[in-house]
N, C-alpha and C. Protein backbone atom coordinates (compact mmCIF):
# COMPACT_ATOMS: atom_id res chain seq x y z
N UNK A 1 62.07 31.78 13.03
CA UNK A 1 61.66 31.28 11.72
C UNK A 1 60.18 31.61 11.47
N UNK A 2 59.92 32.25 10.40
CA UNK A 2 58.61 32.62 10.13
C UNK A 2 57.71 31.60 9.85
N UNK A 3 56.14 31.40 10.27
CA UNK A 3 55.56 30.52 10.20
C UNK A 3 54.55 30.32 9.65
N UNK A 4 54.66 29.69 8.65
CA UNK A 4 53.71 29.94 7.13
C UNK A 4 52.60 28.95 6.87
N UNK A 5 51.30 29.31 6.66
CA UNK A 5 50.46 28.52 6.06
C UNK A 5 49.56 28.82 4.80
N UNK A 6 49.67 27.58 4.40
CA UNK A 6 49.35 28.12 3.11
C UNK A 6 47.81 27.76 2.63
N UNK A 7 46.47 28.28 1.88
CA UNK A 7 45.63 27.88 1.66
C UNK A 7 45.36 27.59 0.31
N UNK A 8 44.35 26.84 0.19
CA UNK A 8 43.71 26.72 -1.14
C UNK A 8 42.67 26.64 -0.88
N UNK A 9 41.69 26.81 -1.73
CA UNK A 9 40.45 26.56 -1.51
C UNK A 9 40.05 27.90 -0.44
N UNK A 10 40.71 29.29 -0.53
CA UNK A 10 40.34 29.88 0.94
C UNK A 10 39.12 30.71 0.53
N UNK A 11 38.25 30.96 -0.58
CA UNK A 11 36.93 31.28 -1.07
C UNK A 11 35.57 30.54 -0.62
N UNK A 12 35.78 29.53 -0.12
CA UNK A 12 35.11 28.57 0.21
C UNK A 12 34.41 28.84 1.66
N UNK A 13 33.52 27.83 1.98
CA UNK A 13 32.55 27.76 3.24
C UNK A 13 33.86 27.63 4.40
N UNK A 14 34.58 26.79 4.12
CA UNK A 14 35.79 26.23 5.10
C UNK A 14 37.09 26.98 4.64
N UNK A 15 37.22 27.32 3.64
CA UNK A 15 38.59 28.25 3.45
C UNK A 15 38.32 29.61 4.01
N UNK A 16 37.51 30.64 4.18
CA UNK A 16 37.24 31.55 4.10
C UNK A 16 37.45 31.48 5.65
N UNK A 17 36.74 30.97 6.26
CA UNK A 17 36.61 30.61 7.93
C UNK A 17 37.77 30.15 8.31
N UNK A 18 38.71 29.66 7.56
CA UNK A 18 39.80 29.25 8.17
C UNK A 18 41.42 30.39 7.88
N UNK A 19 40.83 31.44 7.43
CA UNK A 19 41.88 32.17 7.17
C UNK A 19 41.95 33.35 7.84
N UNK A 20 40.46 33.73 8.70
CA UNK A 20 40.28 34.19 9.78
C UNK A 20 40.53 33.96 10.88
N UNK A 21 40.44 32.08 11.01
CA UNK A 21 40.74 31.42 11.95
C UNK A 21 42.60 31.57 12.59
N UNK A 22 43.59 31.40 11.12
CA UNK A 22 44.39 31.57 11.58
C UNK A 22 44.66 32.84 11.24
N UNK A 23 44.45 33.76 11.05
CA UNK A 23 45.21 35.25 11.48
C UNK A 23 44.90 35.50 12.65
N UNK A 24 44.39 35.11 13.11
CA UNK A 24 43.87 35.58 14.76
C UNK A 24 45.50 34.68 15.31
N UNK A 25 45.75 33.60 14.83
CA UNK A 25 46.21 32.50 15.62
C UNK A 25 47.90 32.84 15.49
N UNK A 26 48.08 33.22 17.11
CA UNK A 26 49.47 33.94 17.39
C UNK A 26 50.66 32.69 16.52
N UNK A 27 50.60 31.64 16.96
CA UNK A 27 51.78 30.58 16.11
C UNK A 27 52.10 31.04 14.69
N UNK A 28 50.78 31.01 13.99
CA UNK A 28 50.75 31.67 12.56
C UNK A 28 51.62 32.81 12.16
N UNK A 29 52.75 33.23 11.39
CA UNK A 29 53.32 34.48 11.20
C UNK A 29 52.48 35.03 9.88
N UNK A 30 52.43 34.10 8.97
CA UNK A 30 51.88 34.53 7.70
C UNK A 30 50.99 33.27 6.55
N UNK A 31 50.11 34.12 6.24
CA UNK A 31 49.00 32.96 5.49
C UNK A 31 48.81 33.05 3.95
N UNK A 32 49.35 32.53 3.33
CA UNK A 32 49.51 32.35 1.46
C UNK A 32 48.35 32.34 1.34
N UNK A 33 47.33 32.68 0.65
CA UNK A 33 46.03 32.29 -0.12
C UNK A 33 46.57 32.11 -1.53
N UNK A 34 45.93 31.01 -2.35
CA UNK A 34 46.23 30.92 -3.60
C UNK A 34 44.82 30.71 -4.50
N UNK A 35 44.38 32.21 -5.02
CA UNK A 35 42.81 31.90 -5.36
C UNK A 35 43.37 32.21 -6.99
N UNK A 36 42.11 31.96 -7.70
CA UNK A 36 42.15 32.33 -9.26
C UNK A 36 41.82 33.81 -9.47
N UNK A 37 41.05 34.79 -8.70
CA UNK A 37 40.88 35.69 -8.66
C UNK A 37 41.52 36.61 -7.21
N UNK A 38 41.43 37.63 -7.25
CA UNK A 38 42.38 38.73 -6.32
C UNK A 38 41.31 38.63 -5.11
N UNK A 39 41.82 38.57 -3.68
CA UNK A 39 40.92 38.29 -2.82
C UNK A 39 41.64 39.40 -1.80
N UNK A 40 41.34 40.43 -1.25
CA UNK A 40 42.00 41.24 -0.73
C UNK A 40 41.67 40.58 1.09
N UNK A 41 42.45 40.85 2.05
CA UNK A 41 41.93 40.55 3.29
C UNK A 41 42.76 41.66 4.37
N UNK A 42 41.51 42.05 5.16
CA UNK A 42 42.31 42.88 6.22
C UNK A 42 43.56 42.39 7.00
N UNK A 43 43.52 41.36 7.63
CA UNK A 43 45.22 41.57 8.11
C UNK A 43 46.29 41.36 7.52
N UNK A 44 47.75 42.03 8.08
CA UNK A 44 48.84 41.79 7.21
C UNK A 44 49.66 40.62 6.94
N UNK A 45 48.94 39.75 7.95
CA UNK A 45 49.67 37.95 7.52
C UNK A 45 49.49 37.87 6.33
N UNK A 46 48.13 38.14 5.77
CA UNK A 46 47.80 37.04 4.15
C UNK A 46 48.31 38.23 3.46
N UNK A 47 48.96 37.13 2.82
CA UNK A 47 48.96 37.35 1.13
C UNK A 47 48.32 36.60 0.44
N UNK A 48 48.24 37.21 -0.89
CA UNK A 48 46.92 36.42 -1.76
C UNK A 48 47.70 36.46 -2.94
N UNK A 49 48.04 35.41 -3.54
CA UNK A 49 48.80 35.35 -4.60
C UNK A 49 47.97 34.72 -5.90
N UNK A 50 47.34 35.28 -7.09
CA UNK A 50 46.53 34.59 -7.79
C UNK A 50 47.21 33.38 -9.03
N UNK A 51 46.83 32.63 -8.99
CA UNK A 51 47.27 31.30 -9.78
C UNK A 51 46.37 30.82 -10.74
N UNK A 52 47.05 30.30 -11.52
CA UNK A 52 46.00 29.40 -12.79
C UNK A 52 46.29 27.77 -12.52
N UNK A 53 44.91 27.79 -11.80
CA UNK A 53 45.01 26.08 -10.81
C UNK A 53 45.70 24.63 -12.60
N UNK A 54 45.58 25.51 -13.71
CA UNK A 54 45.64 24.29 -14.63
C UNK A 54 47.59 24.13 -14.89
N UNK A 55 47.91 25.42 -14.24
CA UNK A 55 49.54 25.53 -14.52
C UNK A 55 50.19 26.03 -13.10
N UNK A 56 49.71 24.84 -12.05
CA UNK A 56 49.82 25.42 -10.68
C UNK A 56 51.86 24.63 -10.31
N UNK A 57 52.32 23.86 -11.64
CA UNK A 57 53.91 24.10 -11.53
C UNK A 57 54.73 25.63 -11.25
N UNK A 58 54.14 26.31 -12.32
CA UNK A 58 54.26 27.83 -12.13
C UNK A 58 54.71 28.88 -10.98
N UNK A 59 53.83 27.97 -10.30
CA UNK A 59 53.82 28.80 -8.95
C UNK A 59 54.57 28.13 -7.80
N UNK A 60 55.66 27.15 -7.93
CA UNK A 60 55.72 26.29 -6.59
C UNK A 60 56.77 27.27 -6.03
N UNK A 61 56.99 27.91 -6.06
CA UNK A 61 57.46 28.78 -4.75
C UNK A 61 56.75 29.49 -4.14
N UNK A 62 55.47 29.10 -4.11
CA UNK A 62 54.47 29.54 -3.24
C UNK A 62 54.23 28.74 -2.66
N UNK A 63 54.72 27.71 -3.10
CA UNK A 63 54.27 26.15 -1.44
C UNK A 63 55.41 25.87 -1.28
N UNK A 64 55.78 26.63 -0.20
CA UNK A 64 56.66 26.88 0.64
C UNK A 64 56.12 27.28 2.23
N UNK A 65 56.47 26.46 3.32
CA UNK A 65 55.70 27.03 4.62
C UNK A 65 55.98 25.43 5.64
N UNK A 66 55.08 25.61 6.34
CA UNK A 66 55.14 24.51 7.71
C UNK A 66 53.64 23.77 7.13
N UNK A 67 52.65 24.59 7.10
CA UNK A 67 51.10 23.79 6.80
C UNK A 67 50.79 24.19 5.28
N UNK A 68 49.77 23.17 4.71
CA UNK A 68 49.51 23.14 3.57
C UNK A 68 48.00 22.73 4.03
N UNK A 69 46.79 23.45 3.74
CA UNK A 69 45.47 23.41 4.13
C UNK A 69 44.81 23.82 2.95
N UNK A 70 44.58 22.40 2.25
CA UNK A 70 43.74 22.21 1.23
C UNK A 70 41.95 22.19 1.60
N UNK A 71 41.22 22.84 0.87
CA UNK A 71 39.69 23.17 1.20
C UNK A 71 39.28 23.28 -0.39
N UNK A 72 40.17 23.05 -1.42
CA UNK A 72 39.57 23.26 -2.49
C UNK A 72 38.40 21.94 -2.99
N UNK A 73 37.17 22.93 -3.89
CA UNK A 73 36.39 21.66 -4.01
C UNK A 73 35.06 22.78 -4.80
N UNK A 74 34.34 21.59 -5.94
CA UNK A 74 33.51 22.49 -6.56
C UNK A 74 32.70 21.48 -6.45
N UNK A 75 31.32 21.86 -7.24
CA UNK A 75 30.24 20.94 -7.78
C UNK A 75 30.25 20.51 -9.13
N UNK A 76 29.35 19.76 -9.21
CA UNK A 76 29.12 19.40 -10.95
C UNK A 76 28.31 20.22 -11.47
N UNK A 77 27.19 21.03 -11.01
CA UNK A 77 27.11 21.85 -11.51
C UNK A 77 27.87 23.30 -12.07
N UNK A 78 28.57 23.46 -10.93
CA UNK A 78 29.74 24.58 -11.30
C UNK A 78 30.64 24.12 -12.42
N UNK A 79 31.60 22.77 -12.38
CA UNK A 79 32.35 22.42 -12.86
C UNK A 79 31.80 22.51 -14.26
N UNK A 80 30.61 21.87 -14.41
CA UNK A 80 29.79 21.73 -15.94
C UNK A 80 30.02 20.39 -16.08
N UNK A 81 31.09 19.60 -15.65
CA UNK A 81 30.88 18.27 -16.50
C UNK A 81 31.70 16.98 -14.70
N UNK A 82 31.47 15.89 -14.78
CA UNK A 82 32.14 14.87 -14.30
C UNK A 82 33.85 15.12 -14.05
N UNK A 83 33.94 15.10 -15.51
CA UNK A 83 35.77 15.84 -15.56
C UNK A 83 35.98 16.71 -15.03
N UNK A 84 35.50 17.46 -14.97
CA UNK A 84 35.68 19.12 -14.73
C UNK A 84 35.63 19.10 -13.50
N UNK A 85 34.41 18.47 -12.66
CA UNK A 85 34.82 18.52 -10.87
C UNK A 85 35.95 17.92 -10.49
N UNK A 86 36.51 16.72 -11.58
CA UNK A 86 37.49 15.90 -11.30
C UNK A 86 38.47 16.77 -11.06
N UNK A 87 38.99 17.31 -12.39
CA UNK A 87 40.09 18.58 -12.21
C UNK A 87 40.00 19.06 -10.95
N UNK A 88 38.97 19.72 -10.31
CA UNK A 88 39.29 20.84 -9.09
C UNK A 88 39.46 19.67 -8.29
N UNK A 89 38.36 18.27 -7.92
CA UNK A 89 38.65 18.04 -6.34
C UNK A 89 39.49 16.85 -6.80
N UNK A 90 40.35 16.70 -7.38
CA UNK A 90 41.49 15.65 -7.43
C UNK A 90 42.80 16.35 -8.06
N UNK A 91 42.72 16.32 -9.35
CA UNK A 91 43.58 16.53 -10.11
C UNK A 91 44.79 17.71 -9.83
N UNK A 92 43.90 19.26 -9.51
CA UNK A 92 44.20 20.41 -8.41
C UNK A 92 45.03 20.54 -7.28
N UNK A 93 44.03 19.09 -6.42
CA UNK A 93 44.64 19.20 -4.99
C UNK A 93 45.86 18.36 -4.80
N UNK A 94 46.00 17.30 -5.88
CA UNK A 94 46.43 16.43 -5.55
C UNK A 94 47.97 16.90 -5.97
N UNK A 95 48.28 17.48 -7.18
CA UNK A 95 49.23 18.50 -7.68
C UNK A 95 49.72 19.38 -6.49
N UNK A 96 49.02 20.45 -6.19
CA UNK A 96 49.17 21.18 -5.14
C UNK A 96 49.96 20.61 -3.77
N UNK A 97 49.51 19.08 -3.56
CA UNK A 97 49.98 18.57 -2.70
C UNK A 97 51.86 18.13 -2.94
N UNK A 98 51.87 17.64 -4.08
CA UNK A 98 52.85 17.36 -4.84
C UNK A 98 54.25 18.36 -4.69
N UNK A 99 53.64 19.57 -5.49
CA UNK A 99 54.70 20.54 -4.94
C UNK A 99 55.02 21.14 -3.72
N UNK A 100 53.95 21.03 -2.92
CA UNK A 100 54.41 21.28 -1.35
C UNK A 100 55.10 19.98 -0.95
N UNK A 101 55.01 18.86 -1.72
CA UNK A 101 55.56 18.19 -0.61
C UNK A 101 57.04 18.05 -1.18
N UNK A 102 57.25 18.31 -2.70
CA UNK A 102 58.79 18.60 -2.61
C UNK A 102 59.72 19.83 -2.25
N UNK A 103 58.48 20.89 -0.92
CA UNK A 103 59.04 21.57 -1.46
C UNK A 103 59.03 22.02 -0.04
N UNK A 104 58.84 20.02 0.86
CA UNK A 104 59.30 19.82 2.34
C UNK A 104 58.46 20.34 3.53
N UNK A 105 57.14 20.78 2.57
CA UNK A 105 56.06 21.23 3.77
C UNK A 105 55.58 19.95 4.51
N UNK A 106 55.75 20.95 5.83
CA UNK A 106 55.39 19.56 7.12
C UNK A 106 54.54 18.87 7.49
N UNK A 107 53.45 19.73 7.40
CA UNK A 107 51.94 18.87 7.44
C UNK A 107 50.94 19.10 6.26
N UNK A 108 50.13 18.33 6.13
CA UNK A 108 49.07 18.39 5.03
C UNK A 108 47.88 18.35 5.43
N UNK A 109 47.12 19.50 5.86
CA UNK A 109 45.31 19.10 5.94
C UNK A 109 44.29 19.23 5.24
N UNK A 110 43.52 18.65 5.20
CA UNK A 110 42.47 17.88 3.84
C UNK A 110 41.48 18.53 4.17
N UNK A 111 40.16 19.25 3.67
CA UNK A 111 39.34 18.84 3.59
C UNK A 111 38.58 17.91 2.76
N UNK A 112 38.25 17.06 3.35
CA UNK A 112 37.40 15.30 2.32
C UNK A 112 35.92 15.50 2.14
N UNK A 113 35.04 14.01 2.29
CA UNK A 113 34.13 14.17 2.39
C UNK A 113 33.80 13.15 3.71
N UNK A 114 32.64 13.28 4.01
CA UNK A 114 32.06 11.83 5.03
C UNK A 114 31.71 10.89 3.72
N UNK A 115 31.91 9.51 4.27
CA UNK A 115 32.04 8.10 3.22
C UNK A 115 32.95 8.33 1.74
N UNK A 116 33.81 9.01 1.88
CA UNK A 116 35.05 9.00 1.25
C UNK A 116 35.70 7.61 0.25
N UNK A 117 35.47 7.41 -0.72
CA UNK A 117 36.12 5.84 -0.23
C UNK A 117 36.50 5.77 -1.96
N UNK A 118 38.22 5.23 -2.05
CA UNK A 118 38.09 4.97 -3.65
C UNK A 118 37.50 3.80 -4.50
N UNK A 119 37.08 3.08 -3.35
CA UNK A 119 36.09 1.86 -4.42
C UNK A 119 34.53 2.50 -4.48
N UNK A 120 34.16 3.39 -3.99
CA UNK A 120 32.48 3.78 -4.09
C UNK A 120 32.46 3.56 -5.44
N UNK A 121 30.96 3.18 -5.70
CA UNK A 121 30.16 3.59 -7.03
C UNK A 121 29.44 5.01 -7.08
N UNK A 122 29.47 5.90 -5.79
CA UNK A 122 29.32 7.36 -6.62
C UNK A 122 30.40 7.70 -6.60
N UNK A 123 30.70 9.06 -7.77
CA UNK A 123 31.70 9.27 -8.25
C UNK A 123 32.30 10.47 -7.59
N UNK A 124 31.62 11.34 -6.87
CA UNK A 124 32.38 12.52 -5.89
C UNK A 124 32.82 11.53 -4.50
N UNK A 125 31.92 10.55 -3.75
CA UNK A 125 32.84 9.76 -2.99
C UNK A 125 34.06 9.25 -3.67
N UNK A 126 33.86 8.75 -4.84
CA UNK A 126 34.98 8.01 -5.13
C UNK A 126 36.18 9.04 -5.46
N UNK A 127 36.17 10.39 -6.09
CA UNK A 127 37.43 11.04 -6.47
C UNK A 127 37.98 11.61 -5.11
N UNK A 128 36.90 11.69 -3.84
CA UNK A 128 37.53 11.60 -2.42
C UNK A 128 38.23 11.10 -2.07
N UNK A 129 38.05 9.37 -2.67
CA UNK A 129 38.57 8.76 -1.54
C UNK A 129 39.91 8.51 -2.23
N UNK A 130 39.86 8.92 -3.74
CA UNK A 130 41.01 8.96 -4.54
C UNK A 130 41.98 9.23 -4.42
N UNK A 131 41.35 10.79 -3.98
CA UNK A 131 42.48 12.02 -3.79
C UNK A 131 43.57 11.52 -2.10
N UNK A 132 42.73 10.96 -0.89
CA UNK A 132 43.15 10.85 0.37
C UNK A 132 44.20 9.41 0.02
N UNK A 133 43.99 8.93 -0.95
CA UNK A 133 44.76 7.60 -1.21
C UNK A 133 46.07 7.84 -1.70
N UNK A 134 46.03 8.81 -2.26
CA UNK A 134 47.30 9.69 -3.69
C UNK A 134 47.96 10.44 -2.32
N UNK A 135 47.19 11.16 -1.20
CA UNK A 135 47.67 12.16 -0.67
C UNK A 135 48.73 10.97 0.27
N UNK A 136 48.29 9.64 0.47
CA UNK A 136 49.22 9.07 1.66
C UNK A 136 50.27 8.57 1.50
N UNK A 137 50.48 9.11 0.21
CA UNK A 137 52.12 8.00 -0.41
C UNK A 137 52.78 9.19 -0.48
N UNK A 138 52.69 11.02 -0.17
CA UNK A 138 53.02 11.45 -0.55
C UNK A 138 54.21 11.78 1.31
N UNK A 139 55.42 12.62 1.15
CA UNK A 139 56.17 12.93 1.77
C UNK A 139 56.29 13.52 2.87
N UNK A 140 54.73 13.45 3.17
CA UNK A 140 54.66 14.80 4.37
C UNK A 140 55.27 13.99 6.03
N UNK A 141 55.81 14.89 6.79
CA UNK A 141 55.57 14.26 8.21
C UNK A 141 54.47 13.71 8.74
N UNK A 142 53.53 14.76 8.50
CA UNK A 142 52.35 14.76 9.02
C UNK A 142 50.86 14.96 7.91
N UNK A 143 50.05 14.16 8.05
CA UNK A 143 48.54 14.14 7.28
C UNK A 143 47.42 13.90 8.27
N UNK A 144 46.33 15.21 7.83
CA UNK A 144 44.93 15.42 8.66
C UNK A 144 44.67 15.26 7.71
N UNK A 145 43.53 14.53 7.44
CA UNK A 145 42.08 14.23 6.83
C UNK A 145 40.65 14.83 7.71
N UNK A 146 40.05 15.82 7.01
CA UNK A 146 39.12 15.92 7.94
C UNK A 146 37.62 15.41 7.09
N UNK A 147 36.75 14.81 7.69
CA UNK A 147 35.61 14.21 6.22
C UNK A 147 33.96 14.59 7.36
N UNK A 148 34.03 15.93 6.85
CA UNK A 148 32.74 16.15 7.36
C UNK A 148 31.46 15.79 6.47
N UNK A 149 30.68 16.11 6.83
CA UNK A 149 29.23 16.18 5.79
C UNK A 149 28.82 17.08 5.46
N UNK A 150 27.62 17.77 5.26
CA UNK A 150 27.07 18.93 4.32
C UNK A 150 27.40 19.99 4.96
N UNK A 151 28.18 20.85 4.75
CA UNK A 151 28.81 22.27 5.16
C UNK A 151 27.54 23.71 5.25
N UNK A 152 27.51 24.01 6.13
CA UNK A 152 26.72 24.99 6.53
C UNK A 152 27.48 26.17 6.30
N UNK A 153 27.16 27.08 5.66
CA UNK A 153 27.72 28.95 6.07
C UNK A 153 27.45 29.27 5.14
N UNK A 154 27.61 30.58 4.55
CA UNK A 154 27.13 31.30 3.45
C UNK A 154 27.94 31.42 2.48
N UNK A 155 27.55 31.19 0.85
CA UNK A 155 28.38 30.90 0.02
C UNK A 155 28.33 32.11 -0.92
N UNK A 156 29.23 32.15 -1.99
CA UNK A 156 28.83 33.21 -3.08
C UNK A 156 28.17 32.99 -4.04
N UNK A 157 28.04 31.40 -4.11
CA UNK A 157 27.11 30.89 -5.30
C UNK A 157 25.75 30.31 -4.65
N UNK A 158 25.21 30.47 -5.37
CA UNK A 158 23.67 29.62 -4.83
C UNK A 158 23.79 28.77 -5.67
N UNK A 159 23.11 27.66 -4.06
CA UNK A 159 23.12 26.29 -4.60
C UNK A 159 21.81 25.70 -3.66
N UNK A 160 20.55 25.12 -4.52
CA UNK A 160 19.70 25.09 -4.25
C UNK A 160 19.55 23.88 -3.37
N UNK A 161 19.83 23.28 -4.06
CA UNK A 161 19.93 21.44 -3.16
C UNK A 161 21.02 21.17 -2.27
N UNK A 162 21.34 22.49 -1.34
CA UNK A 162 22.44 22.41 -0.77
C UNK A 162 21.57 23.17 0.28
N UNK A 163 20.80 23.75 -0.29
CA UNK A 163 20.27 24.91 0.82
C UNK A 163 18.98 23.95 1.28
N UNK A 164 18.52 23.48 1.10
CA UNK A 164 17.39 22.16 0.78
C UNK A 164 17.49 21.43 2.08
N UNK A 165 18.75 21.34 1.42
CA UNK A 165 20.14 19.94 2.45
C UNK A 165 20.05 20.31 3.76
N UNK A 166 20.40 21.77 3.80
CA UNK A 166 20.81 22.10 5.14
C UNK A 166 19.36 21.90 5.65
N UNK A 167 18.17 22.85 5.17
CA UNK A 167 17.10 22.76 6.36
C UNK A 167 16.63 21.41 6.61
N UNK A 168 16.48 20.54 5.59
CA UNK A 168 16.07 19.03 6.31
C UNK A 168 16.64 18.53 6.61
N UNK A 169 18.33 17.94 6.67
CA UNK A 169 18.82 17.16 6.66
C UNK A 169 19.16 17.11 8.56
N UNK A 170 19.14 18.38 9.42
CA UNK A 170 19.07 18.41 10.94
C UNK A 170 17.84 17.39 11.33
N UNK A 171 16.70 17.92 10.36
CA UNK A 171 15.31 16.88 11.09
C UNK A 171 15.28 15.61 10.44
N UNK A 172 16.47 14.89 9.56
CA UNK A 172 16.12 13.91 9.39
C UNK A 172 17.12 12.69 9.90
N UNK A 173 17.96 13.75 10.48
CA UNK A 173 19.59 13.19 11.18
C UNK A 173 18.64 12.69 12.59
N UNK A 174 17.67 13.27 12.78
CA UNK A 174 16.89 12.70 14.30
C UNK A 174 16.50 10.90 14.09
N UNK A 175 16.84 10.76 12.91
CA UNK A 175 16.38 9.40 13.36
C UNK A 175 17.79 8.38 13.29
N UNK A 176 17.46 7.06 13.42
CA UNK A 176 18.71 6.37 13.57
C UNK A 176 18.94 5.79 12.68
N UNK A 177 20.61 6.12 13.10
CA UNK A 177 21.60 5.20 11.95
C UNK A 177 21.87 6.53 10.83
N UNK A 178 21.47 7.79 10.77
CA UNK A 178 21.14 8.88 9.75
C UNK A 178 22.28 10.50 11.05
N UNK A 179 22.68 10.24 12.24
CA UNK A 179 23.19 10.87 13.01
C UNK A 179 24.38 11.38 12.13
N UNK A 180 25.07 10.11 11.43
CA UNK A 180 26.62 10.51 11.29
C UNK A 180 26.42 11.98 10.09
N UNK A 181 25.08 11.60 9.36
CA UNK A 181 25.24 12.51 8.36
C UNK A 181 25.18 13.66 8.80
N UNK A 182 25.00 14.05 9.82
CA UNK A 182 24.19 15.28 10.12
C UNK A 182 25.41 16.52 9.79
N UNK A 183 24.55 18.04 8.93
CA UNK A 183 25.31 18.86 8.71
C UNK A 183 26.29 19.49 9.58
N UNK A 184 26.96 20.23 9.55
CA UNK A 184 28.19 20.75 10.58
C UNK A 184 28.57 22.07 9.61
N UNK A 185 28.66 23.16 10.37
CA UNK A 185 29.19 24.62 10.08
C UNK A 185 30.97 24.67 9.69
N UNK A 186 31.04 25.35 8.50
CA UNK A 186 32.11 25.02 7.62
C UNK A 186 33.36 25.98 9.12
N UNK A 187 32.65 26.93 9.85
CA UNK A 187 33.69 27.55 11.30
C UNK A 187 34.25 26.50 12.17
N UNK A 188 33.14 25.57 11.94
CA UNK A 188 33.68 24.10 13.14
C UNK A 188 34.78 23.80 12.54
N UNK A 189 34.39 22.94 11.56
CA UNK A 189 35.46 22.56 10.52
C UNK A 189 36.79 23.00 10.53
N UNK A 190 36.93 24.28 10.02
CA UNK A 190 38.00 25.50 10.16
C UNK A 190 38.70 25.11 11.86
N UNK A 191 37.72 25.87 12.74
CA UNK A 191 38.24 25.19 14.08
C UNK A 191 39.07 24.22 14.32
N UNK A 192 38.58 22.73 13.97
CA UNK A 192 39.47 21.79 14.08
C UNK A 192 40.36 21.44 13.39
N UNK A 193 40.60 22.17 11.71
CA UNK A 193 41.88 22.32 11.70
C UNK A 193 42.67 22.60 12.41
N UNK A 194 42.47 24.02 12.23
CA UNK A 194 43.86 25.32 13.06
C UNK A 194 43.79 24.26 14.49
N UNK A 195 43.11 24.34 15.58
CA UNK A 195 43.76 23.12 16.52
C UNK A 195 44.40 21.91 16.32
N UNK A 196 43.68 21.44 15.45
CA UNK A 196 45.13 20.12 14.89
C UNK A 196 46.21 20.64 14.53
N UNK A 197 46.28 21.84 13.74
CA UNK A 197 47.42 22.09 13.05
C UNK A 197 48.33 22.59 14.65
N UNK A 198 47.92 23.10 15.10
CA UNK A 198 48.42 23.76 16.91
C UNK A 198 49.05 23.06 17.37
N UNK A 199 48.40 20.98 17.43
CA UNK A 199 48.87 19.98 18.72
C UNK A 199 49.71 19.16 17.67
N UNK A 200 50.32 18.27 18.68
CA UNK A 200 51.35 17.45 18.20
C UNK A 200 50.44 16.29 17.78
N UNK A 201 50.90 15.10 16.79
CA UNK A 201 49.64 14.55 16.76
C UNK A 201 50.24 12.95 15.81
N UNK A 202 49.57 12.07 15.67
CA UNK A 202 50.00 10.98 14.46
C UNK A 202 50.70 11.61 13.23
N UNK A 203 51.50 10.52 12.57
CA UNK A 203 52.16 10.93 11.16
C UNK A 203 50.82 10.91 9.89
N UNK A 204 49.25 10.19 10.51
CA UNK A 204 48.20 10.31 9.70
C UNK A 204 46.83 9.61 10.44
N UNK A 205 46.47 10.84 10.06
CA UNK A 205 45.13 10.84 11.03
C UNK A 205 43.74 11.64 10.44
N UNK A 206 42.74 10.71 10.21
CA UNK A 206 41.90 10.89 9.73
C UNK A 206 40.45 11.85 11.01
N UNK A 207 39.64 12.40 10.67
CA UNK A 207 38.79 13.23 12.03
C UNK A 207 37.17 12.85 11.04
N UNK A 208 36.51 11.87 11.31
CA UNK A 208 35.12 11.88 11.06
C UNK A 208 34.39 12.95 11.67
N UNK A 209 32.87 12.70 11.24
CA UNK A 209 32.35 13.61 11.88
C UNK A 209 32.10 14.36 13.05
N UNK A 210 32.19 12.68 13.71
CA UNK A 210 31.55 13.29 15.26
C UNK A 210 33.05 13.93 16.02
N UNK A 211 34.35 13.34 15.50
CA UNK A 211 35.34 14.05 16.08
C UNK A 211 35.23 15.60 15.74
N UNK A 212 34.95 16.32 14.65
CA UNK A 212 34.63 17.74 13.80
C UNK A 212 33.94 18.19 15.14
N UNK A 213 33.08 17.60 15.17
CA UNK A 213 31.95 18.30 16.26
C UNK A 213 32.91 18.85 17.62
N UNK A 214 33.83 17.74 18.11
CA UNK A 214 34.13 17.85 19.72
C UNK A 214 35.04 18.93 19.75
């Protein structure tokens, strides 16, 4: 039986790294990418199938597979408005999740955020903790949550207060009680997917930071 995973979000700091991650990864037979634009990749696992995330019914015979490895996620500046990030990091994933899961995919892995939570008063924690709340009622066998903090690797967009982020936020994680925040490389990340996705594991299981790290 061929063994399929599927991405979203694979343009990303953590999608991009993780689609390398699993073509290398012998279990893997073949890797769906589902971007808005044509993303070509050297090996012959991926396919890259392009979608219009606002009519992503369209496409559900593309979530079809064993894993479903969601990484999609924008800014407010990209997005342009509150709504508009809403759409990509809820509305998007949470859909996406939907049709994979009627459509009997086995596991579901997240990328979240660190302090995730749907009662926050900020509003990207809160459509986090939204989305992981929507994702647990949904059908899967199996759910990874992974909720790192500020993602390190190289992006296609510049983003200034991200780049800011990264150089201080190592020297300011030195003090206490400020550890958990500390940044982490979007390859780690990637990493502890594809190994979760590898081991046998809970029907839902969340990986904070310091687990990302180990």
């Amino acid at each position: 039986m061929t063994q399929t995973a599927i991405v979203i979000g694979a343009t990303g700091v953590v999608g991009r790294a993780l689609v390398e991650q699993l073509a290398a990864t012998p279990a893997v037979d073949r890797i769906v990418t589902l971007t808005r634009r044509p993303v070509p990749h050297d090996s012959h696992k991926v396919v890259n199938q392009v979608v219009e995330f606002d009519h992503l019914d369209r496409y559900r015979q593309w979530f079809q597979g064993q894993w479903l490895f969601s990484c999609l996620g924008t800014t407010l500046k990209q997005a342009g408005s509150l709504d508009g990030q809403r759409r990509v990091d809820l509305d998007y994933q949470y859909q996406a999740a939907q049709l994979a899961a009627a459509n009997g995919v086995d596991h579901y892995l997240l990328v979240s955020s660190s302090g995730a939570d749907a009662d926050s008063g900020n509003a990207y924690l809160k459509m986090k903790g939204q989305l992981e709340q929507r994702i647990r009622a949904l059908p899967f066998n199996r759910i990874s949550v992974f909720q790192p903090s500020l993602l390190l690797g190289e992006r296609h967009d510049f983003r200034p207060a991200e780049r800011l982020g990264a150089l201080l936020m190592p020297l300011l994680c030195l003090l206490p009680g400020l550890r958990r925040y500390r940044p982490i490389p979007g390859t780690q990340v990637a990493a502890k997917m594809v190994a979760v996705s590898q081991q046998p594991g809970h029907p839902l299981q969340t990986y904070r930071l310091d687990q990302l790290f180990d």
